[in-house]
Protein backbone atom coordinates (compact mmCIF):
# COMPACT_ATOMS: atom_id res chain seq x y z
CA UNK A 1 2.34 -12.34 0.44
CA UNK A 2 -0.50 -10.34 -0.46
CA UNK A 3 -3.83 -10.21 1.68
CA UNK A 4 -5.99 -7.17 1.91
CA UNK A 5 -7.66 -7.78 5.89
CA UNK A 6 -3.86 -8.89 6.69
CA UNK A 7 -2.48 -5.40 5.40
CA UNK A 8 -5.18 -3.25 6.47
CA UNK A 9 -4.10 -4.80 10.14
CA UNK A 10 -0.87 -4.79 10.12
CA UNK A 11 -0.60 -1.23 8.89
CA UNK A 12 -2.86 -0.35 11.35
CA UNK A 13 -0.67 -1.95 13.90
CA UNK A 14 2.69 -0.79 12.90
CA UNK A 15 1.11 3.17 13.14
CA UNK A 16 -0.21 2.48 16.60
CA UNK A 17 3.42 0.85 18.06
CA UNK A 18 5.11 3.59 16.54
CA UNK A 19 2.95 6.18 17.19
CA UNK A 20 2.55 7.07 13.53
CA UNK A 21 -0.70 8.95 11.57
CA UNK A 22 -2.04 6.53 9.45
CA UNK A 23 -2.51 7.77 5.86
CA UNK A 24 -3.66 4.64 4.49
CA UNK A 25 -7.27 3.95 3.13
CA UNK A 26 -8.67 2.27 5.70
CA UNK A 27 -10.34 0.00 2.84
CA UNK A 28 -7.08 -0.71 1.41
CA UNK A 29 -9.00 1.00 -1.68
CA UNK A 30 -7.23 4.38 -3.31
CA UNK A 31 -9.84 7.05 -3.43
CA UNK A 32 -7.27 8.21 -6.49
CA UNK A 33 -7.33 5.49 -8.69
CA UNK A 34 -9.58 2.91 -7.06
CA UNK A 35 -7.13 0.38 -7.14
CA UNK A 36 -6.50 -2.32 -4.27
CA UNK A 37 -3.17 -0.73 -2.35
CA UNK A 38 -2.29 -3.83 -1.20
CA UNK A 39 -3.13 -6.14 -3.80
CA UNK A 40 -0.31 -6.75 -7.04
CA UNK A 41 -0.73 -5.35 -10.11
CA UNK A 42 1.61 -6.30 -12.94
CA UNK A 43 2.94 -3.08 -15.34
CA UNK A 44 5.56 -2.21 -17.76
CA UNK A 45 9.10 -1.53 -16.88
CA UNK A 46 11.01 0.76 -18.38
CA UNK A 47 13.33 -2.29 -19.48
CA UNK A 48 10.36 -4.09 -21.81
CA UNK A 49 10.12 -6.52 -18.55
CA UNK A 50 7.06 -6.10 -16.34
CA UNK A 51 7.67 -4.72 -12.39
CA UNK A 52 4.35 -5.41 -9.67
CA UNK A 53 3.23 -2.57 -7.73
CA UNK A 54 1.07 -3.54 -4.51
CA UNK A 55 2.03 -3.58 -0.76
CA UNK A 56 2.50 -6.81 0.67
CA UNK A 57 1.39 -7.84 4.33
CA UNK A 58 5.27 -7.43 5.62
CA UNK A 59 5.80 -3.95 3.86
CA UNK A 60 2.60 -2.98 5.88
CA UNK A 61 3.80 -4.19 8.65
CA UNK A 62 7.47 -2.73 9.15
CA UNK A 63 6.70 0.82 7.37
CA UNK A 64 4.30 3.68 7.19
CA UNK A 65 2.54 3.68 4.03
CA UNK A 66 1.97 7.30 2.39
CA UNK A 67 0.98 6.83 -0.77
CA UNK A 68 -0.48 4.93 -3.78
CA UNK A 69 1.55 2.13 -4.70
CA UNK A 70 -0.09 2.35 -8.69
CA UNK A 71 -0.59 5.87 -9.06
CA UNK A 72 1.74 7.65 -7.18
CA UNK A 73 -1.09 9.43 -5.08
CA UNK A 74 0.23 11.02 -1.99
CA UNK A 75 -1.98 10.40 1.38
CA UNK A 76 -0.03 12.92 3.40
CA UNK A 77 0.41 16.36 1.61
């Protein structure tokens, strides 16, 4: 599932229980590419199928996010 406010939280949670920085827009918004981190964006696979890129609220809630999911952008160097 997908839900900005949910992600921003639980991100925000899971770097607090483990005592983790948080490198994660606190928007949810890339300052790279502008794109919504955790919302899904279909693109093309290297197959000629299609792959979505996004964070969902459970990824943001069992690991530390450090970096754009659509452009690659690293948050932590």
């Amino acid at each position: 599932m997908y839900d900005n406010p949910k992600s921003i939280e639980a991100q925000k949670k899971y770097c607090e229980d483990n005592k983790a920085p948080h490198f994660a827009p606190q928007t949810g918004r890339c300052w790279s590419c502008n794109q919504n981190i955790y919302a899904p964006i279909e693109k093309p696979a290297w197959n000629g199928g299609t792959r979505t890129s996004g964070i969902s609220v459970e990824k943001a809630g069992s690991e530390l996010i450090t970096g754009c999911p659509h452009c690659n952008r690293s948050y932590c160097d």
